[in-house]
Every structure is written in C-alpha cells, then in structure tokens.
C-alpha atoms as a PDB file:
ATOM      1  CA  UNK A   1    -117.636  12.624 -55.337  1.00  0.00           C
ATOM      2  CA  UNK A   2    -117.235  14.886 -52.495  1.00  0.00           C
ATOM      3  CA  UNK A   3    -119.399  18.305 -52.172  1.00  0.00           C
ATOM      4  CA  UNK A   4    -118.132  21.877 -51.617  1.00  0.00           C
ATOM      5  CA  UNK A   5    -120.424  24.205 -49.599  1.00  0.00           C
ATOM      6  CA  UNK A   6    -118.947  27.906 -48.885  1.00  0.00           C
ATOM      7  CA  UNK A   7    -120.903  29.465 -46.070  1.00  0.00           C
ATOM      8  CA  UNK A   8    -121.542  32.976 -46.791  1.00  0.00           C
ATOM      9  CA  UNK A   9    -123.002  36.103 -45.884  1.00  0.00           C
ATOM     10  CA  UNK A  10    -122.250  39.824 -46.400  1.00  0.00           C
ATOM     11  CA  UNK A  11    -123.765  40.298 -43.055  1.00  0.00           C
ATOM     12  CA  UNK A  12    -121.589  40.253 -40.126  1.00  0.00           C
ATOM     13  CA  UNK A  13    -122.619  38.263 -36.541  1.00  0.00           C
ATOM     14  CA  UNK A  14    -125.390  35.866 -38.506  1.00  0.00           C
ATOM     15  CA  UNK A  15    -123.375  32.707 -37.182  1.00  0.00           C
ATOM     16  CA  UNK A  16    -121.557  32.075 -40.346  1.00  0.00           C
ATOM     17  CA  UNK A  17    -118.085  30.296 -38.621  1.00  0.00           C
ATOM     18  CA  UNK A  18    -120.308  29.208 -35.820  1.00  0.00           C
ATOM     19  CA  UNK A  19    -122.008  27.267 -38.955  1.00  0.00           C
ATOM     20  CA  UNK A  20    -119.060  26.383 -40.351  1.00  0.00           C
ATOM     21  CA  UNK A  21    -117.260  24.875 -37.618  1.00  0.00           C
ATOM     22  CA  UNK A  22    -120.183  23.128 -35.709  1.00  0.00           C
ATOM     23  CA  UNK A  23    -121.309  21.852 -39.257  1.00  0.00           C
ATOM     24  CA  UNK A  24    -118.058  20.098 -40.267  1.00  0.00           C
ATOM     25  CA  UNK A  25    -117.973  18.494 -36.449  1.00  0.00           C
ATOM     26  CA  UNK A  26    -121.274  17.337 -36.884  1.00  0.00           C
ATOM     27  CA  UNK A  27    -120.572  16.137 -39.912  1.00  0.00           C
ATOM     28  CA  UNK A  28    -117.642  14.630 -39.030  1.00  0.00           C
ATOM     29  CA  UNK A  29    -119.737  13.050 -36.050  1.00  0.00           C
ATOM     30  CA  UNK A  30    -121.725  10.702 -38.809  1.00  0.00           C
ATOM     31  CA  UNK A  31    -118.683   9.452 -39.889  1.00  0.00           C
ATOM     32  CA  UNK A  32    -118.010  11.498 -43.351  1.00  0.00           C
ATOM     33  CA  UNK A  33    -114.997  12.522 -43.906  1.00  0.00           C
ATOM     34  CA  UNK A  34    -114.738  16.794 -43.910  1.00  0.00           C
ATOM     35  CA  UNK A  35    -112.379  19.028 -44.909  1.00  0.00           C
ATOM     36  CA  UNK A  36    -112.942  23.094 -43.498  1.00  0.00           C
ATOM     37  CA  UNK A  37    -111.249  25.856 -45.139  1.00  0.00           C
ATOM     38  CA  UNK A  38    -111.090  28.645 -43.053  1.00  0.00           C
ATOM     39  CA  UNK A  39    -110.991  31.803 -46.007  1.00  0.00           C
ATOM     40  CA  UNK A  40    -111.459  34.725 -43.277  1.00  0.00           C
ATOM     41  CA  UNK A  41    -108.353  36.745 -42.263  1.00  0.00           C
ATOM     42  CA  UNK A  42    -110.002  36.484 -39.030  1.00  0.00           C
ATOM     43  CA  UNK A  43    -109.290  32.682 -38.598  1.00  0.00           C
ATOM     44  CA  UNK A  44    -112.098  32.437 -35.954  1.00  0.00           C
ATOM     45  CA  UNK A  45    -112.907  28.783 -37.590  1.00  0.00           C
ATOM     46  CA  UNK A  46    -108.905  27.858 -37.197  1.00  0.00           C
ATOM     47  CA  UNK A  47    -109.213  28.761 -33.185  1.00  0.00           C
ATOM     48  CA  UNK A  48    -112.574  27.368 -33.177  1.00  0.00           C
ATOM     49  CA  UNK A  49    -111.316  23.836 -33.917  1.00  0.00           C
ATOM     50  CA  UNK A  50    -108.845  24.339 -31.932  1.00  0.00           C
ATOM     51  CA  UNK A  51    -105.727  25.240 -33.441  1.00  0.00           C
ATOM     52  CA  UNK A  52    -103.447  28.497 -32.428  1.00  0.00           C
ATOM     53  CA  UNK A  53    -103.961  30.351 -35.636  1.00  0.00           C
ATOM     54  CA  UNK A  54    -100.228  32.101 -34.472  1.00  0.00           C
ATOM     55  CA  UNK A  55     -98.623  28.511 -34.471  1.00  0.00           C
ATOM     56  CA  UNK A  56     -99.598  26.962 -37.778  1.00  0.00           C
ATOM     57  CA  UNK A  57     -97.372  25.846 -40.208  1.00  0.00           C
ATOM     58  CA  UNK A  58     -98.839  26.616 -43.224  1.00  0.00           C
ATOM     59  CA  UNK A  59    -102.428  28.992 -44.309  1.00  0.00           C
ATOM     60  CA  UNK A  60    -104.417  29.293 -46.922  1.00  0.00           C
ATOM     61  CA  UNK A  61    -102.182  31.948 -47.931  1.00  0.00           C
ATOM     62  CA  UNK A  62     -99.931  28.839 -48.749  1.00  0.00           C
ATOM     63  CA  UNK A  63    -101.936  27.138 -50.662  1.00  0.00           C
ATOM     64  CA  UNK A  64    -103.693  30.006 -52.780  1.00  0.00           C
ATOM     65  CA  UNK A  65    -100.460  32.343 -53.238  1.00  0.00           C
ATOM     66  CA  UNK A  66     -97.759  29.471 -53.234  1.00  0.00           C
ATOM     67  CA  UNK A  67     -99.738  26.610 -54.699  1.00  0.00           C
ATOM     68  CA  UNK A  68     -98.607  23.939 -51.873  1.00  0.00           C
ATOM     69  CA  UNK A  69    -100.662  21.113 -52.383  1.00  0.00           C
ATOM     70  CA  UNK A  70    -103.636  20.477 -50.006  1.00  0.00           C
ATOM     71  CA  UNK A  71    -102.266  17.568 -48.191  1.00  0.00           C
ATOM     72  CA  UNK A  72     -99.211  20.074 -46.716  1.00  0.00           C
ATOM     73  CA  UNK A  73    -101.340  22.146 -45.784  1.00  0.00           C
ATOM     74  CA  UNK A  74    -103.998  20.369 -43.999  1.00  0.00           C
ATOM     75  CA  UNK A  75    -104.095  20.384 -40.112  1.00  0.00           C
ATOM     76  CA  UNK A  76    -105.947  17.684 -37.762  1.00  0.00           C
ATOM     77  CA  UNK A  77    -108.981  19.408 -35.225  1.00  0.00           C
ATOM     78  CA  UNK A  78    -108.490  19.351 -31.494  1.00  0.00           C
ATOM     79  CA  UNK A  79    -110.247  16.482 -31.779  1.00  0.00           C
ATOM     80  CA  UNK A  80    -108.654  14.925 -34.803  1.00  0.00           C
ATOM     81  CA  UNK A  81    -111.752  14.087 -36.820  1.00  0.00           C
ATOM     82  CA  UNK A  82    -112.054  16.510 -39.455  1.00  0.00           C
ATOM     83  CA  UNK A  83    -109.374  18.269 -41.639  1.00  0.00           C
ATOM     84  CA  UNK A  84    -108.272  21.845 -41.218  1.00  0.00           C
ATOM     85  CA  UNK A  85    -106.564  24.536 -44.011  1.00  0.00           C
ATOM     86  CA  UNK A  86    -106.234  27.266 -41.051  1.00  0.00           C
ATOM     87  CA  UNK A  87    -106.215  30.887 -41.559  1.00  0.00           C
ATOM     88  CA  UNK A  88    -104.885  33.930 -40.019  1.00  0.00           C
ATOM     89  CA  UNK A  89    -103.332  37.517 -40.565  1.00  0.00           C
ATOM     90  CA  UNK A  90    -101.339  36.060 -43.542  1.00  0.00           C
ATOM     91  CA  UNK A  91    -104.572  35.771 -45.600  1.00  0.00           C
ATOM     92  CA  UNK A  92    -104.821  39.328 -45.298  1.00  0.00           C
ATOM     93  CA  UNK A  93    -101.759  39.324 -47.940  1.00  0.00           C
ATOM     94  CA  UNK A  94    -103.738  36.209 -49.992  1.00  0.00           C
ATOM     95  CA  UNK A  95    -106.087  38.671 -51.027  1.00  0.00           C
ATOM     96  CA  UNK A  96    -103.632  41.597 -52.337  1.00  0.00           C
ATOM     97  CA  UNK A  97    -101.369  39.229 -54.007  1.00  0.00           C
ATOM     98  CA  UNK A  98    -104.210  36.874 -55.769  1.00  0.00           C
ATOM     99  CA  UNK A  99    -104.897  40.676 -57.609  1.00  0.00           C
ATOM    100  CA  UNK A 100    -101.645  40.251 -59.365  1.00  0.00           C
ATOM    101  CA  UNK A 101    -102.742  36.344 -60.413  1.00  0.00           C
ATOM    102  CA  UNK A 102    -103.562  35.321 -63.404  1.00  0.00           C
ATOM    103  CA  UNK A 103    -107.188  33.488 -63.415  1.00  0.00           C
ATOM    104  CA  UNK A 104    -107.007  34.678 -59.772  1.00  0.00           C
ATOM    105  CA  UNK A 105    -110.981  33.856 -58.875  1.00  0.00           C
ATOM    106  CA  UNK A 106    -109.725  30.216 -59.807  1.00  0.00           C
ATOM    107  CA  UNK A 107    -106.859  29.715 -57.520  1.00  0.00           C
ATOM    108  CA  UNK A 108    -109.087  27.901 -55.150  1.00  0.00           C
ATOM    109  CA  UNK A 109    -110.837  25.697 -57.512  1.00  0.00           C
ATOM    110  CA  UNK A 110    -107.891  24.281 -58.947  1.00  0.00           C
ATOM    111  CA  UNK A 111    -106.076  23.988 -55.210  1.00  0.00           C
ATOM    112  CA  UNK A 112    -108.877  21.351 -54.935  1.00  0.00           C
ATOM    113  CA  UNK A 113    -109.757  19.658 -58.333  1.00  0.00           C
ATOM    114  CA  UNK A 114    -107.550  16.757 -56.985  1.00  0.00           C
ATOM    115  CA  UNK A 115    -108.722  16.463 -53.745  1.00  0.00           C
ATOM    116  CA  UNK A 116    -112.279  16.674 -53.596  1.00  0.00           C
ATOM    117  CA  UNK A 117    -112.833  12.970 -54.034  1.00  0.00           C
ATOM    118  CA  UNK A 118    -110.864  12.357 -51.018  1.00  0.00           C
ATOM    119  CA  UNK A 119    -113.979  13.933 -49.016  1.00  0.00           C
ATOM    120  CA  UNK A 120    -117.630  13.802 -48.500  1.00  0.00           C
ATOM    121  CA  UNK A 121    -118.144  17.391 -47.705  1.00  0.00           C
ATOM    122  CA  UNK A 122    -115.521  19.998 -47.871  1.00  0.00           C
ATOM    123  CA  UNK A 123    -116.719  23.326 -46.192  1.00  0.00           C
ATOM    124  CA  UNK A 124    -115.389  26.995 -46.847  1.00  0.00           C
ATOM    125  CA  UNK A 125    -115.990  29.334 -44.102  1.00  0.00           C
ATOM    126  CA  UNK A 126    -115.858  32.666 -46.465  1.00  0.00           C
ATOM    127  CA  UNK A 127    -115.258  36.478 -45.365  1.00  0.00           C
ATOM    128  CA  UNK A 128    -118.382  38.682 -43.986  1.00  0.00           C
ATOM    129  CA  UNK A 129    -117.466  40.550 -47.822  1.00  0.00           C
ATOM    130  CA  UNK A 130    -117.401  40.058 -51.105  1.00  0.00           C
ATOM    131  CA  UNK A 131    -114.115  40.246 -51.921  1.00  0.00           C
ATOM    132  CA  UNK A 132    -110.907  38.023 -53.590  1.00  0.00           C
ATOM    133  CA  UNK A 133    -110.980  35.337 -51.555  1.00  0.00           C
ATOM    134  CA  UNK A 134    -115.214  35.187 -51.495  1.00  0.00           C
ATOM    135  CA  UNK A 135    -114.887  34.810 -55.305  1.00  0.00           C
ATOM    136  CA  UNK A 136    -112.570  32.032 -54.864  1.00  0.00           C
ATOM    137  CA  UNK A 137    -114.730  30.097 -52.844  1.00  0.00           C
ATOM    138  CA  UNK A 138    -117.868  30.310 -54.687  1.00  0.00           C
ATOM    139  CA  UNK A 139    -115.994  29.611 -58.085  1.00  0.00           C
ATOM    140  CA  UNK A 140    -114.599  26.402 -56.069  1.00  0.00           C
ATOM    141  CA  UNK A 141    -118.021  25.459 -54.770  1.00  0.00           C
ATOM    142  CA  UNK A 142    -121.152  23.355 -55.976  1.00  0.00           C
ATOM    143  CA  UNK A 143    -123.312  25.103 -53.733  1.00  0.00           C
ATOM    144  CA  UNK A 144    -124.035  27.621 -50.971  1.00  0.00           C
ATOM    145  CA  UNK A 145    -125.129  27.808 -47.547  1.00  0.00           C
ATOM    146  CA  UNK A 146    -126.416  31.238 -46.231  1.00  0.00           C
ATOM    147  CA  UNK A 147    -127.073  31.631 -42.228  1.00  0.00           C
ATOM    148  CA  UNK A 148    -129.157  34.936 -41.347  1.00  0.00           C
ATOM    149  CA  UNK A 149    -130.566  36.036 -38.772  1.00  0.00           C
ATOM    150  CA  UNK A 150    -134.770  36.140 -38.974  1.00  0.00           C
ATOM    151  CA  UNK A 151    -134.745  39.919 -38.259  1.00  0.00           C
ATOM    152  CA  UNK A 152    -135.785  42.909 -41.118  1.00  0.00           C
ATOM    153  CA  UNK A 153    -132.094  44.248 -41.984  1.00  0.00           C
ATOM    154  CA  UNK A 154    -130.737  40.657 -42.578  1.00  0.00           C
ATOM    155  CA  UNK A 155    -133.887  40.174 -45.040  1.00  0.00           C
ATOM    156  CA  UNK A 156    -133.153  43.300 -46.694  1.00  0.00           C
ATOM    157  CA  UNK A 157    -129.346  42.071 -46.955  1.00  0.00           C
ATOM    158  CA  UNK A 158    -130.697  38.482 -48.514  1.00  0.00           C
ATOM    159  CA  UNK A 159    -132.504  40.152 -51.170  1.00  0.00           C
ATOM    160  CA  UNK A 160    -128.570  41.490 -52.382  1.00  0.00           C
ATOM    161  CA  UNK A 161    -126.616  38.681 -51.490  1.00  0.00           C
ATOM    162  CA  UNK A 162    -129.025  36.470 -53.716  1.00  0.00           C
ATOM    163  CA  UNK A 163    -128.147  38.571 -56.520  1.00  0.00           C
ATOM    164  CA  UNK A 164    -124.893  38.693 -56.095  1.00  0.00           C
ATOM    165  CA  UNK A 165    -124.567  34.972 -56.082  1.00  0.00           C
ATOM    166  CA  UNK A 166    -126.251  34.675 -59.220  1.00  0.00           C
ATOM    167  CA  UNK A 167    -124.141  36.954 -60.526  1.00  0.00           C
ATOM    168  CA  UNK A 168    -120.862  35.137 -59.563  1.00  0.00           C
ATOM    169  CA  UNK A 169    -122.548  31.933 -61.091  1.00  0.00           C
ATOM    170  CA  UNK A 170    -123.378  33.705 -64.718  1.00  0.00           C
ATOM    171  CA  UNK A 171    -119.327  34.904 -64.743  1.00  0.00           C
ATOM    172  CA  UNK A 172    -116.861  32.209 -62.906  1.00  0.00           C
ATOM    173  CA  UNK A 173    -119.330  29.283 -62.065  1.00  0.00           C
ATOM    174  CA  UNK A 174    -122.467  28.607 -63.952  1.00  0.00           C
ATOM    175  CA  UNK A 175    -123.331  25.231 -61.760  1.00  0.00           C
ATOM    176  CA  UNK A 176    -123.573  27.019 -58.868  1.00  0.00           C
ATOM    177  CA  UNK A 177    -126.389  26.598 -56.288  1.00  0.00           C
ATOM    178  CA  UNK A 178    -128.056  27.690 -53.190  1.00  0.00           C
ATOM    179  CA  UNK A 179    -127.339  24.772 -50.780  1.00  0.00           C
ATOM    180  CA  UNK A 180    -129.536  26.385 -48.129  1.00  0.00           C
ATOM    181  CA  UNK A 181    -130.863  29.489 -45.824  1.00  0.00           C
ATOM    182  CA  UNK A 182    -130.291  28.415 -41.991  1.00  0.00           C
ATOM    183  CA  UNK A 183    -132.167  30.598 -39.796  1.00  0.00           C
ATOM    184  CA  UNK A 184    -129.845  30.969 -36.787  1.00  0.00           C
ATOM    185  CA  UNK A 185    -129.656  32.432 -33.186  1.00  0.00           C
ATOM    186  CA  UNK A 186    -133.607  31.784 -33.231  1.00  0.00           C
ATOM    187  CA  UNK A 187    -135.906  32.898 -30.328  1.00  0.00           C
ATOM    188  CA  UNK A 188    -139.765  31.679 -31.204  1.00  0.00           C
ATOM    189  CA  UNK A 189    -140.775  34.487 -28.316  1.00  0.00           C
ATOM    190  CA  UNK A 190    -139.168  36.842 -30.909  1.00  0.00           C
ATOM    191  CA  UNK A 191    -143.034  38.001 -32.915  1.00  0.00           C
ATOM    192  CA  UNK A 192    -140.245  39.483 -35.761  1.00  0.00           C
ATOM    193  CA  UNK A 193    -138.206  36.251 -36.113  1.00  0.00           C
ATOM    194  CA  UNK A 194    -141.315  34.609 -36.493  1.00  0.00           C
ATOM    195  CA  UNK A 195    -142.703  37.116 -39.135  1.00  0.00           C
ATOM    196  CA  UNK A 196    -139.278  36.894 -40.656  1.00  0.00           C
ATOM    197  CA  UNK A 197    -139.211  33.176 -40.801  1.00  0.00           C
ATOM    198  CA  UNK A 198    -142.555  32.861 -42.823  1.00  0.00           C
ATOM    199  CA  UNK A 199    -141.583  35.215 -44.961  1.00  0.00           C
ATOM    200  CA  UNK A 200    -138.623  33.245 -46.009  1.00  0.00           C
ATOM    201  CA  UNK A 201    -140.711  29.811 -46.317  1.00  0.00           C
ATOM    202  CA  UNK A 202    -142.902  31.504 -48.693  1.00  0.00           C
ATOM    203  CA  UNK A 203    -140.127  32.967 -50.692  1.00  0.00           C
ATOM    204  CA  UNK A 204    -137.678  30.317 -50.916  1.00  0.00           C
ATOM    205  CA  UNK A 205    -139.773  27.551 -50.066  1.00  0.00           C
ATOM    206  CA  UNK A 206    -137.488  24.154 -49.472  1.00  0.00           C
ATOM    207  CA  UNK A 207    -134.204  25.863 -49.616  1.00  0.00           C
ATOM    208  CA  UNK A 208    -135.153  26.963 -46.063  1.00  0.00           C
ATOM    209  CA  UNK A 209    -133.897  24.235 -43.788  1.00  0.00           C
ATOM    210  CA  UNK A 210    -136.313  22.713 -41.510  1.00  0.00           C
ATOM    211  CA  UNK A 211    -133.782  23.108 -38.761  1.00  0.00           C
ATOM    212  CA  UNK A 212    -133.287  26.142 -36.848  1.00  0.00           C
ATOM    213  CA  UNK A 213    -130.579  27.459 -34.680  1.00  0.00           C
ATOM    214  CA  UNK A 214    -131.591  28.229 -31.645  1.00  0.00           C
ATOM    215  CA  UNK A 215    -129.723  31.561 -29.258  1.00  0.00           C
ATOM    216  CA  UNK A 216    -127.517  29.298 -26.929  1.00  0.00           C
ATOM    217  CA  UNK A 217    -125.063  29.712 -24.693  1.00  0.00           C
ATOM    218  CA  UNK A 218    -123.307  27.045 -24.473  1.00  0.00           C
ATOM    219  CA  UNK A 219    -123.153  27.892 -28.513  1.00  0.00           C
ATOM    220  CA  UNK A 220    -121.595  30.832 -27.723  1.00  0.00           C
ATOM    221  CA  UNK A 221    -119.072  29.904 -24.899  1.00  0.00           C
ATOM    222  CA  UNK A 222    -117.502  27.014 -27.336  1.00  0.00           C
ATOM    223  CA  UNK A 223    -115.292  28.567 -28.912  1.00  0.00           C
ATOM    224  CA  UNK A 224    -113.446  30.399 -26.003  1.00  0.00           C
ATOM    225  CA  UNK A 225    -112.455  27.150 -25.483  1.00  0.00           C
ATOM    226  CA  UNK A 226    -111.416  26.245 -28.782  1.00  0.00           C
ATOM    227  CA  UNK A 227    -113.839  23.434 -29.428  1.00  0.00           C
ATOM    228  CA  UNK A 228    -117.059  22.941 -31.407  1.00  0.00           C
ATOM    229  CA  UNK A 229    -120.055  22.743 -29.295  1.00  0.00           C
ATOM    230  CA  UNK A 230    -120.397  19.058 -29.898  1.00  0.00           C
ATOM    231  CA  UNK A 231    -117.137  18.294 -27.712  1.00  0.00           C
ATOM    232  CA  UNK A 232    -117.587  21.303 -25.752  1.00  0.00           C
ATOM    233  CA  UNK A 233    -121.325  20.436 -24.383  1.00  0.00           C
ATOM    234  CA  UNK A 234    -123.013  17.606 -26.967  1.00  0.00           C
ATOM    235  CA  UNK A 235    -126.202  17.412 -24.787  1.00  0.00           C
ATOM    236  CA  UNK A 236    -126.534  21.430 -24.989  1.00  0.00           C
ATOM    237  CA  UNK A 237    -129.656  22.406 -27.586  1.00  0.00           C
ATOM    238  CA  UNK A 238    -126.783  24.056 -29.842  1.00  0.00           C
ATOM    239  CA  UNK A 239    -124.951  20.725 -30.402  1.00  0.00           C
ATOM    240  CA  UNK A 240    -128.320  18.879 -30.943  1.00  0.00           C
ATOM    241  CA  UNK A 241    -129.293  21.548 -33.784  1.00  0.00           C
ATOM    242  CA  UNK A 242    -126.505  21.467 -35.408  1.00  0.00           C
ATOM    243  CA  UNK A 243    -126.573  17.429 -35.453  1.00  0.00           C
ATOM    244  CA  UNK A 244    -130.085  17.935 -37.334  1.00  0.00           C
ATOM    245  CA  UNK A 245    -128.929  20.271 -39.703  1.00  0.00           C
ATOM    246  CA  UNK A 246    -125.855  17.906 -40.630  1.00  0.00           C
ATOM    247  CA  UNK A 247    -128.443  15.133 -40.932  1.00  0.00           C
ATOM    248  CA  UNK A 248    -131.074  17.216 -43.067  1.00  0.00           C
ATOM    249  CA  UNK A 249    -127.987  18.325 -45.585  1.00  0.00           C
ATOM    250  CA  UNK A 250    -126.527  14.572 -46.060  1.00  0.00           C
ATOM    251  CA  UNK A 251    -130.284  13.241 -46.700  1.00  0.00           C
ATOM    252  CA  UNK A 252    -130.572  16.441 -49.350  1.00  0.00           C
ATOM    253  CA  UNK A 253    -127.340  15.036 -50.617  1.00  0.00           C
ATOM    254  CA  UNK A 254    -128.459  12.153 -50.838  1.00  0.00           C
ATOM    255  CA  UNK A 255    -131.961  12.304 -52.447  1.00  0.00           C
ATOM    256  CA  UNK A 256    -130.298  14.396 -54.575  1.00  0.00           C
ATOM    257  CA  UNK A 257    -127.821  11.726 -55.645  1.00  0.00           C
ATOM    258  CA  UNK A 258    -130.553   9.316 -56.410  1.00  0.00           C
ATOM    259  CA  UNK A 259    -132.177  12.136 -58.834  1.00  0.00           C
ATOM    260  CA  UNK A 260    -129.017  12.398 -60.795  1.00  0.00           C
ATOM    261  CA  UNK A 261    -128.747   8.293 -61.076  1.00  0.00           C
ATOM    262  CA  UNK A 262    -132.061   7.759 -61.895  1.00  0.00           C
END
C-alpha cells in the first residue's frame, strides 16, 4: 500500500516545495513509483518539475472541485519519472468553492482512496497556511513531513504547527502522524542552527531526520530551470542530501512495515 506524506509548514521560505519536489525525484531515482500533488496556488512544485503551470490541461482545481478522476489529471515530469497533479491560479478558486462542499476537508481523501495502491509514495506539497486545501491534505495523508529552518522564530512557529496538527488529527484524521522534521538550508558555521538543531534532537528525538539540508546553490538555481536538482546538477551537495533523505524515509518505511507484520 502506497504512503501519503503532505509537506507542511505555516512558515514561509523553510524549503517546503524545494522538499517536495527534490524528494519525489529522489524518490523516483530508487525506482518507486511517486505521485506529487502540488496544493499551493503558487504552483512552484508544477514549474519545478518542469511543467508550464499556464499550459496544463487540467489542476487540482479539477480534481477537488470537479471530481475528475486522478488518472486525467495526472501529468508526466520533465523527466518523465514521477507523476504530476499541477497547480496554478485556478486553485485559488479550489479553495472558495470547496467552502460550499459538502464533507469539503475530505475531497482530497476520497480523490485518492482508489489510487493510492498504484504508488509507493504519493507527496502533497501543501500551502505556507492553514487553510481549505491544508485540511485536505492532512485528512488525505498517513503522515507528515515538516522542513524548518534551525533558527529561533521557526522553533517558536514548530511549537504551533505541532498543535495544530494534532488538532486536525483529533477532528478529520485520527491516524495521523509526524513523518519527520528536516532541518533545511543548514550552515554548521551557523552557532544558532547548531543550538537550534540540539534542541530539536532532544525534543523530538528520532522524528528528527539524520539528514540535513545543506544552503546550496545549485539547490537554489534548479528550479529557474524547471528541473529538480538531481537532473539539474546530481553531483551538487543538494542532490546528494536529498538522495539520503529519500533513502532514510523508505528504510523508516520499511522497518516500519516489518513492525506492523510482525
């Protein structure tokens, strides 16, 4: 059965479609099949994967407001080895109309109870709010991954994002989980980052991923060129990171698997 992460943070600029697009290349890289939603109005993780956000056929406006099915909705990467539901201005009007809908913070989930055996991971790249469409995603997900920055406002804004997940998992999905914190755009020189970093260890312990993401710039020039860092520079320290962290999440998965067997 496939697994659905939503990458999310309040916070704006902590890396969270960076994350989401890098993750579901590298992912895509060891051969699972991955689906990305792209849930922000935005659609930074449609043009980071390559596709014109202006020249799609079909949103998730489609497939939330007129209940398409997920396989006419779907687009192929730039590179053709993960699966895309693209996003643009038209999710804008997702939000406002999924008001009006009846279970509306379930639209999502049900868009995908048919589909999610058809992939290994399927990764939602949600809205730097809390709003319609971030309550979708976390009522459609098993678990979720949160990328901050290791400085003392994004800690502050962990504390209340933590709550607010568990209070979106006592009302629409009670089997929801923290996948993960990913420290991102990490400098070890940084003494704060560092302090930050511990802090979070102590605090939430395993759910910290080993990896880190370093400050990069071949990280950052990627997607002006509408490609994941991976096809953009795979040798850059960027790509490599994100190739750990897609390793460390499938052998969670995995170990986690074997739990539920034995």
């Amino acid at each position: 059965m496939g697994k659905i992460i939503a990458i999310a943070n309040q916070k704006g600029g902590v890396g969270k479609t960076t994350t989401a697009v890098n993750l579901a290349a590298s992912m895509a890289a060891t051969k699972r099949k991955v689906l990305l939603i792209d849930l922000d109005p935005q659609g930074n993780a449609t043009m980071g994967s390559g596709v014109d956000k202006y020249e799609v056929a079909a949103t998730a406006y489609e497939l939330l407001i007129e209940e398409k099915p997920l396989d006419e909705v779907v687009e192929q990467d730039t590179s053709g080895k993960y699966h895309l539901v693209a996003a643009n201005s038209d999710v804008t009007a997702a939000e406002i109309k999924l008001m009006e809908c009846f279970a509306r913070e379930l639209k999502l989930r049900n868009a995908l109870a048919n589909y999610k055996n058809q992939y290994d991971f399927i990764i939602i790249d949600c809205p730097p709010s809390l709003n319609m469409l971030t309550v979708n995603a976390m009522a459609a997900a098993d678990s979720v991954l949160v990328p901050m920055q290791c400085e003392y406002y994004a800690l502050e804004g962990l504390t209340a994002l933590m709550d607010t997940i568990n209070k979106l998992a006592s009302v629409v999905n009670p089997d929801l989980a923290i996948e993960g914190i990913l420290r991102t755009m990490y400098d070890p020189r940084n003494r704060l980052a560092n302090d930050v970093s511990e802090q979070l260890k102590n605090h939430f312990g395993d759910k910290v991923y080993r990896t880190v993401i370093p400050r990069n710039v071949r990280l950052a020039e990627a997607p002006s060129f509408g490609s994941p860092v991976m096809y953009y520079d795979k040798s850059s320290a960027g790509a490599r990171a994100y190739l750990a962290l897609a390793g460390e999440m499938i052998r969670r998965a995995e170990k986690q698997k074997t739990k539920q067997v034995a």
